[in-house]
Protein backbone atom coordinates (compact mmCIF):
# COMPACT_ATOMS: atom_id res chain seq x y z
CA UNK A 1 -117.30 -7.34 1.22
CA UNK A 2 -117.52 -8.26 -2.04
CA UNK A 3 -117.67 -4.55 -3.81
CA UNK A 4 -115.04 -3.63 -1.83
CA UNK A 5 -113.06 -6.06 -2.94
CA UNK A 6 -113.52 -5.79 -6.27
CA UNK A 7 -113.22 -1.72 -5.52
CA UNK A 8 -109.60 -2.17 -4.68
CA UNK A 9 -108.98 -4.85 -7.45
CA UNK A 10 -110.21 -2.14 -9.88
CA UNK A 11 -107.93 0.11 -7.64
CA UNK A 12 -104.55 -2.28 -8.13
CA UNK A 13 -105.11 -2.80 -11.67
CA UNK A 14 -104.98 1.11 -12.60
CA UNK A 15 -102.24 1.59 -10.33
CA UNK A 16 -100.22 -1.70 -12.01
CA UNK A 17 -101.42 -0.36 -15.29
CA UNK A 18 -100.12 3.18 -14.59
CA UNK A 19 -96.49 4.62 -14.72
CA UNK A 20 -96.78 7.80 -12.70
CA UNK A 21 -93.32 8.96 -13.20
CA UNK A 22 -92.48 12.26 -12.14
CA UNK A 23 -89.69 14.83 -10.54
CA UNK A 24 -89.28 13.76 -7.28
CA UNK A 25 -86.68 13.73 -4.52
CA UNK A 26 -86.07 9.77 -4.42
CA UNK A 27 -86.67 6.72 -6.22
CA UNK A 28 -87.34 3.63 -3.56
CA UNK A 29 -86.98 0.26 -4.72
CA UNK A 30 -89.18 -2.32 -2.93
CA UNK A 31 -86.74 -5.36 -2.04
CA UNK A 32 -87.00 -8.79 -3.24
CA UNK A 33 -84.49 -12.14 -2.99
CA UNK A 34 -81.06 -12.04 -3.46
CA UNK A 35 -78.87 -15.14 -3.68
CA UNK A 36 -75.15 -13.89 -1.53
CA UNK A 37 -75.45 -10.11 -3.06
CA UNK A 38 -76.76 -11.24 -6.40
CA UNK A 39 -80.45 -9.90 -7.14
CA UNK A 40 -83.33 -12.21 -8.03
CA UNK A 41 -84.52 -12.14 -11.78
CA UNK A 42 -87.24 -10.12 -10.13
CA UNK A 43 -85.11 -7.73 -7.85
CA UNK A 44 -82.56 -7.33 -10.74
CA UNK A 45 -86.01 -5.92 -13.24
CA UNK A 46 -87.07 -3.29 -10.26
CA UNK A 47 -83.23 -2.37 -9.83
CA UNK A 48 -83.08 -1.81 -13.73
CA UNK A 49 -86.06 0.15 -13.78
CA UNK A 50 -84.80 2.14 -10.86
CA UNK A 51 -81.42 2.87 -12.73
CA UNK A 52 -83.72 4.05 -15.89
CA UNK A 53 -85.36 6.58 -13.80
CA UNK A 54 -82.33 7.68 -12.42
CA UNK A 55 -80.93 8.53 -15.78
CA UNK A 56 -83.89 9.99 -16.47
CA UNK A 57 -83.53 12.62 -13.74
CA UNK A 58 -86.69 11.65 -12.42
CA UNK A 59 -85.06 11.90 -8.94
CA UNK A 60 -80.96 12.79 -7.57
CA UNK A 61 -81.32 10.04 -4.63
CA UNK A 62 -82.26 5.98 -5.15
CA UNK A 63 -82.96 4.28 -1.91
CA UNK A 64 -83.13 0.41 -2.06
CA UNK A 65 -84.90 -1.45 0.79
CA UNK A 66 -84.93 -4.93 2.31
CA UNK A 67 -83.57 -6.87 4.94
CA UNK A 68 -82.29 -10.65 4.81
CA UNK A 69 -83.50 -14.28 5.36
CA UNK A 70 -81.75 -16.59 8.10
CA UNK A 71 -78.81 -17.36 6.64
CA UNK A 72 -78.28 -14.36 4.19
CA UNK A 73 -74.88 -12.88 4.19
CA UNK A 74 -76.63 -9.57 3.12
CA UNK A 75 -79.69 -8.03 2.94
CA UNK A 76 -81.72 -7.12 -0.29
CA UNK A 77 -80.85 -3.34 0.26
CA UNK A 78 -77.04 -3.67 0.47
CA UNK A 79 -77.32 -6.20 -2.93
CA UNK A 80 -79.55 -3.69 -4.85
CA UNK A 81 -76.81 -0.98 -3.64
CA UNK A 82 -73.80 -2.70 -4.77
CA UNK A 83 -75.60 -4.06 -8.04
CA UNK A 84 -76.46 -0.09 -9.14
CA UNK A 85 -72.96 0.96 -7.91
CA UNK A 86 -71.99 -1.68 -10.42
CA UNK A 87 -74.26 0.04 -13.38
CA UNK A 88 -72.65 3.28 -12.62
CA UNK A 89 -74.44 5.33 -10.19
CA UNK A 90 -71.92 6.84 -7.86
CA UNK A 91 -72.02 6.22 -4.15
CA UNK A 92 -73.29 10.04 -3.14
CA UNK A 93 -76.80 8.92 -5.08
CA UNK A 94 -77.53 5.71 -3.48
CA UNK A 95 -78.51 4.95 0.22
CA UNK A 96 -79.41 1.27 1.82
CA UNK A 97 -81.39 0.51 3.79
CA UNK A 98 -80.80 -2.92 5.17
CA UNK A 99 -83.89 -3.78 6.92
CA UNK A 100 -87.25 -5.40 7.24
CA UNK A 101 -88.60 -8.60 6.24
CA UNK A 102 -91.89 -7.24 4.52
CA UNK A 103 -92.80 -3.69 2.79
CA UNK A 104 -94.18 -2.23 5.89
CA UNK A 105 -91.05 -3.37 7.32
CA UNK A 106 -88.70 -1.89 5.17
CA UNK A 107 -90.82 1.14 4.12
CA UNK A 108 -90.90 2.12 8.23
CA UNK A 109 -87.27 1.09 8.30
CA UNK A 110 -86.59 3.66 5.35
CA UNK A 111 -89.16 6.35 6.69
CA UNK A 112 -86.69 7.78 8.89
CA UNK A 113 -83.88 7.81 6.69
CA UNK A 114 -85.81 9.54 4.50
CA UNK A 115 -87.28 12.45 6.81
CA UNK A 116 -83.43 12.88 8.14
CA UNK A 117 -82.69 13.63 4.70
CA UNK A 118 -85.69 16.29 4.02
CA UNK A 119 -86.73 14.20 1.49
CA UNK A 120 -90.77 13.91 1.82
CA UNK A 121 -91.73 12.91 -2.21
CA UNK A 122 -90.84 9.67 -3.45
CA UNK A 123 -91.98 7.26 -6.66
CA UNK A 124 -91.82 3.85 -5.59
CA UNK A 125 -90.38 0.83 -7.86
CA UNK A 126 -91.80 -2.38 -7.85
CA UNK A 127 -94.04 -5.16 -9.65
CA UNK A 128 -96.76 -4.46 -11.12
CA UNK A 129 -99.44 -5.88 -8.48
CA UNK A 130 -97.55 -4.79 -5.43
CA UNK A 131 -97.15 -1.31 -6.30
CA UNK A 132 -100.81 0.15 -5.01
CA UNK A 133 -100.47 -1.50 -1.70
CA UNK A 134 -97.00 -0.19 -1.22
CA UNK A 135 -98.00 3.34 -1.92
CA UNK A 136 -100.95 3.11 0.95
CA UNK A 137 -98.11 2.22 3.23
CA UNK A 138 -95.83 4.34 2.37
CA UNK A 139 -98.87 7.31 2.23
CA UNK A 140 -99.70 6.23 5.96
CA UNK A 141 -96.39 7.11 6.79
CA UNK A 142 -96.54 10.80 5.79
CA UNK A 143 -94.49 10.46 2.16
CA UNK A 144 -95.59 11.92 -1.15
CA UNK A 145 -96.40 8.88 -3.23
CA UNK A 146 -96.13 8.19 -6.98
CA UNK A 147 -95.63 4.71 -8.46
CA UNK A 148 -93.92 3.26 -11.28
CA UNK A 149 -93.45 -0.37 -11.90
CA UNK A 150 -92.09 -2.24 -13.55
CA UNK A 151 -92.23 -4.01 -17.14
CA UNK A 152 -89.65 -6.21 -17.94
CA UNK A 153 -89.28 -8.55 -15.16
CA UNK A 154 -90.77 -11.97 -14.54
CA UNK A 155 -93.52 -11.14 -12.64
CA UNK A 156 -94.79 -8.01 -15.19
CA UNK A 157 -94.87 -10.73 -17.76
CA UNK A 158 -98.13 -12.41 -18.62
CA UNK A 159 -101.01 -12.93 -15.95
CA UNK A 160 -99.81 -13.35 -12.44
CA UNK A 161 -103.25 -14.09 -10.98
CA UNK A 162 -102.06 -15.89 -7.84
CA UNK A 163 -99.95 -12.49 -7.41
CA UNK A 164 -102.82 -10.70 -7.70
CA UNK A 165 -104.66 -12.26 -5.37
CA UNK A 166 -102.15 -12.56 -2.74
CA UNK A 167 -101.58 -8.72 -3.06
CA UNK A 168 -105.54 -7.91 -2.89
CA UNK A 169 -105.63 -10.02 0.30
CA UNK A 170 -102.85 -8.15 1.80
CA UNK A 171 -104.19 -4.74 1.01
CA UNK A 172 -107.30 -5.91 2.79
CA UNK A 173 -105.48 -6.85 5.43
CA UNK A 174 -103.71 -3.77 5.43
CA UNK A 175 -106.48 -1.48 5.25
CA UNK A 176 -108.57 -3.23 8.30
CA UNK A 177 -105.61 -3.86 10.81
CA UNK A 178 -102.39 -0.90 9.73
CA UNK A 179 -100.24 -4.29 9.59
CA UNK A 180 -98.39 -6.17 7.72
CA UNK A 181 -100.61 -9.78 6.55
CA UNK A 182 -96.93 -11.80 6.05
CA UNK A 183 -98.58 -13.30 3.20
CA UNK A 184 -96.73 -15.51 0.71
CA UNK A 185 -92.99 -15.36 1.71
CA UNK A 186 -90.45 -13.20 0.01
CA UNK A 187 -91.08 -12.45 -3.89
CA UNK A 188 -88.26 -14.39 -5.78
C-alpha cells in the first residue's frame, strides 16, 4: 500500500507541477466557495487562470462547475459565470453548470452538457494538488483530459501539505471505489 501510495504522490506532484495547455474545445473550471455570487480568493485564481486561457485561444467555450451550500443564493458555477461575464467574455463563450457538491459531482453534472455540445477534449482548471485526481474523473467519464492549474492563488502558494494529503487520500479512494471520498468540505 505503501508504493502505491507514494506511486500516485509522485503521480500528483508531476501533474501539479505540469501546465499541459493545449488547443482544445473547452476550458472547465473546477468550483470552489463563493460568498452571495462573489468567488473565494481561491475560486477567483482558477477563474483568472481560466480567463488567461481563454485569451489565449486555448479553447472557444469555458464551462464553470459547482453547485451551492445550504443557504447559498447561487451556486459556484453561476458566480464563476457572472464573474468572467464581468472580465469580458461574452455570454455565447461561457456555459454553467450549477451543480454538484464535489468534483465527481459536478464533473458528471457537466458530462452531459458537454457531450450535447460535441465537445469531447477539455483542459481542466484548478489547484495545483487537485488537478490529477480531477482528470481521472473526468477520464472515467469518456473526456479528453489535459490539465492546467493554477499559480497565483492561495492554495498554489507555498506548501499545502495538508492539501496534499487530503487529495492523495481521495484519489485512493477514488481509484478503489469510482466514488466520491467527501473529504475535507468545500475548498475556500
Amino acid at each position: 500500500m505503501v508504493v502505491i501510495a507514494a506511486g500516485l504522490f509522485t503521480r500528483m506532484m508531476i501533474t501539479a507541477n505540469r501546465d499541459e495547455r493545449q488547443p482544445v474545445q473547452a476550458i472547465v473550471v473546477l468550483g470552489a466557495a463563493q460568498y452571495n455570487g462573489r468567488p473565494s480568493p481561491v475560486y477567483q485564481a482558477r477563474l483568472d487562470h481560466a480567463y488567461e486561457l481563454w485569451q489565449q485561444r486555448v479553447a472557444p467555450l469555458v464551462v464553470t462547475v459547482g453547485g451551492n451550500q445550504p443557504g447559498d443564493r447561487t451556486t459556484e458555477g453561476a458566480a464563476g459565470r457572472a464573474y468572467l461575464a464581468e472580465r469580458g467574455v461574452p455570454a455565447s463563450d461561457l456555459l454553467a453548470v450549477p451543480t454538484g457538491g464535489d468534483t465527481l459531482a459536478s464533473l458528471r453534472a457537466a458530462q452531459p452538457e458537454l457531450a450535447a455540445r460535441s465537445i469531447g477534449s477539455v483542459v481542466l482548471v484548478s489547484d495545483p494538488a487537485h488537478v490529477y485526481r480531477a482528470a481521472l474523473m473526468a477520464g472515467d467519464l469518456g473526456l479528453r483530459v489535459t490539465t492546467s492549474p493554477e499559480r497565483d492563488g492561495p492554495t498554489a502558494s507555498g506548501a499545502q501539505t495538508s492539501y496534499f494529503a487530503r487529495e492523495l487520500a481521495g484519489s485512493l479512494f477514488y481509484l478503489v471505489t469510482g466514488g466520491s471520498s467527501n473529504a475535507g468540505g468545500t475548498v475556500e
